[in-house]
Protein backbone atom coordinates (compact mmCIF):
# COMPACT_ATOMS: atom_id res chain seq x y z
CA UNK A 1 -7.42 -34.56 25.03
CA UNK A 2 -6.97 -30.78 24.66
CA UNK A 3 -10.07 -28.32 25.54
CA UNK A 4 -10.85 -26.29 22.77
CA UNK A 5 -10.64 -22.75 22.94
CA UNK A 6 -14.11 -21.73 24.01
CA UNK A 7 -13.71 -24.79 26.56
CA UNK A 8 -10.93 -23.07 28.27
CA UNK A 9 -12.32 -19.57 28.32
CA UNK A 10 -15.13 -21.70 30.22
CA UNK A 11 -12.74 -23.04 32.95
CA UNK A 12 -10.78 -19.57 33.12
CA UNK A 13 -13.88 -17.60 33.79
CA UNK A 14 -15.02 -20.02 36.14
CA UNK A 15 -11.97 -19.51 38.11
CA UNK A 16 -11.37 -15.97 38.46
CA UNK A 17 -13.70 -15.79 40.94
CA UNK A 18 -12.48 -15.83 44.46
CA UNK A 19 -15.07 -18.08 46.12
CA UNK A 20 -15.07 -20.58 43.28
CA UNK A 21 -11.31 -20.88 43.33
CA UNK A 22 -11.26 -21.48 47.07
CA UNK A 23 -13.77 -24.10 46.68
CA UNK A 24 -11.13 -25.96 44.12
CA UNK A 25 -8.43 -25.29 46.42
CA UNK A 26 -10.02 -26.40 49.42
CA UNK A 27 -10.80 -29.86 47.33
CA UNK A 28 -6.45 -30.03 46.21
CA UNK A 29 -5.08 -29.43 49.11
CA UNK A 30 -7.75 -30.36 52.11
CA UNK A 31 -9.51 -33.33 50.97
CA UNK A 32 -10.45 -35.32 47.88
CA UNK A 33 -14.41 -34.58 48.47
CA UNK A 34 -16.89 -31.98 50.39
CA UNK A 35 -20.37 -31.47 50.31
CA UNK A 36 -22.25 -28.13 50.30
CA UNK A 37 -22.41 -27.93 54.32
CA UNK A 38 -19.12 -28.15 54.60
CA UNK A 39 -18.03 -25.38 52.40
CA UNK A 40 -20.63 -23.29 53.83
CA UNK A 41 -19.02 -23.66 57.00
CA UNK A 42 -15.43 -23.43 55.98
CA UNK A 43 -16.11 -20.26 53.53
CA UNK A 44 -18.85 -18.86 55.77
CA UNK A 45 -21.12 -18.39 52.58
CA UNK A 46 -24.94 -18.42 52.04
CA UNK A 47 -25.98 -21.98 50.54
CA UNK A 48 -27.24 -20.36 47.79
CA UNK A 49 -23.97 -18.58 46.67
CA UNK A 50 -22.37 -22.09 47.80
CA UNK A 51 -24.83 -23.74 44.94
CA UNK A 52 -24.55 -20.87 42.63
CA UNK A 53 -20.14 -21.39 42.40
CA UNK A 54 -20.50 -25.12 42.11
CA UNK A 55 -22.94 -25.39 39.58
CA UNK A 56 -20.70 -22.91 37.26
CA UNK A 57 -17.53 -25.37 38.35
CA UNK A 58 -19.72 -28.37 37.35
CA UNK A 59 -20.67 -26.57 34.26
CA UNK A 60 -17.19 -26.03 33.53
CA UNK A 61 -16.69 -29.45 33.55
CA UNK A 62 -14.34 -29.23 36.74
CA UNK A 63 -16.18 -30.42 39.40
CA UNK A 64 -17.91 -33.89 39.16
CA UNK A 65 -20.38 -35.31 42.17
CA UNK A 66 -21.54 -38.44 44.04
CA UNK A 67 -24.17 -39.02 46.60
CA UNK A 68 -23.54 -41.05 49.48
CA UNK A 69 -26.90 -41.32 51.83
CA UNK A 70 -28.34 -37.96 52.23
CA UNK A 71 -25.30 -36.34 51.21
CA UNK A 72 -23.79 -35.08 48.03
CA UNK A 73 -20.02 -34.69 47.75
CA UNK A 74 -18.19 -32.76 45.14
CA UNK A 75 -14.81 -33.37 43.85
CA UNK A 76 -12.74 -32.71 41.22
CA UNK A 77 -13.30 -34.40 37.83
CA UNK A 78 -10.81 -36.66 36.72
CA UNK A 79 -8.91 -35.73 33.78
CA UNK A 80 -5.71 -36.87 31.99
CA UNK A 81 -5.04 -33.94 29.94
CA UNK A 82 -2.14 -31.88 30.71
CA UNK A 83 -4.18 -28.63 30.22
CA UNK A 84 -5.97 -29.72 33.74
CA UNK A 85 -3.22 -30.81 35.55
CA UNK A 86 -1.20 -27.23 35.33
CA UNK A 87 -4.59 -25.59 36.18
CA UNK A 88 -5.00 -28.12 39.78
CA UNK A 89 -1.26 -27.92 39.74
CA UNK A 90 -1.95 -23.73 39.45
CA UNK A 91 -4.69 -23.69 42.10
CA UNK A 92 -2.81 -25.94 44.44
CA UNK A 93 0.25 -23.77 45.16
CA UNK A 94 -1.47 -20.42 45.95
CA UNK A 95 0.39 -19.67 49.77
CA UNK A 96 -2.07 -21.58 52.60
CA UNK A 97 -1.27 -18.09 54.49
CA UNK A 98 -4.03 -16.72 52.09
CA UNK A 99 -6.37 -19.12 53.07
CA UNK A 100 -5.52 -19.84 57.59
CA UNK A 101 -9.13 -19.32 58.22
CA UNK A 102 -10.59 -21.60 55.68
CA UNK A 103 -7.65 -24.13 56.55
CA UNK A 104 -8.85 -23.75 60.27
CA UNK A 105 -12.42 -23.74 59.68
CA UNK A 106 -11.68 -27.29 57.35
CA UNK A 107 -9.84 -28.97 59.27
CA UNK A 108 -12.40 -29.15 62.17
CA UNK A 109 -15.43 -29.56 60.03
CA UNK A 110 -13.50 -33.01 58.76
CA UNK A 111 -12.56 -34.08 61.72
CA UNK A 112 -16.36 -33.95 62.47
CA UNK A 113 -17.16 -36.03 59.44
């Protein structure tokens, strides 16, 4: 299914800002699922910006969550339509040399998990 117009605006405004569009990349190319400590960690953002950028993902209907335990792990929404998949396929291919420290910074938070 095809987003509407207005529906896209949505997801484009919801990406074109940099923390929100690191949290999406982070979920592509890092792991399928984080939860807010993590990318508090990895972006070395307050909790409440942290909150603030996924609720507007959410809203956008990008992200999607589950809670497991105490925890609640965002990922990104499953979606068939081919309107998604070039924006993850978009997101995905910005150059890991723009994001080292967050890459860093990822990679040991999971291996903490």
């Amino acid at each position: 299914m095809k987003p509407d117009l207005q529906h896209s605006i949505i997801i484009f405004k919801a990406l074109s800002e940099i923390t929100r569009l690191k949290i999406i990349w982070l979920l592509i190319n890092m792991d399928s699922k984080i939860c807010v400590t993590e990318i508090i960690e990895v972006l070395n953002e307050p909790q409440y910006n942290v909150s603030r950028h996924l609720r507007i993902l959410s809203k956008a209907g990008i992200l999607d969550e589950v809670k497991e335990g105490k925890w609640v792990y965002y990922f990104i929404k499953s979606n068939d339509s081919a309107f998604f998949q070039h924006i993850k396929n978009a997101v995905g291919t910005i150059s890991d040399k723009d994001m080292t420290i967050e890459i860093q910074r990822c990679k040991q938070r999971l291996i903490a998990r």
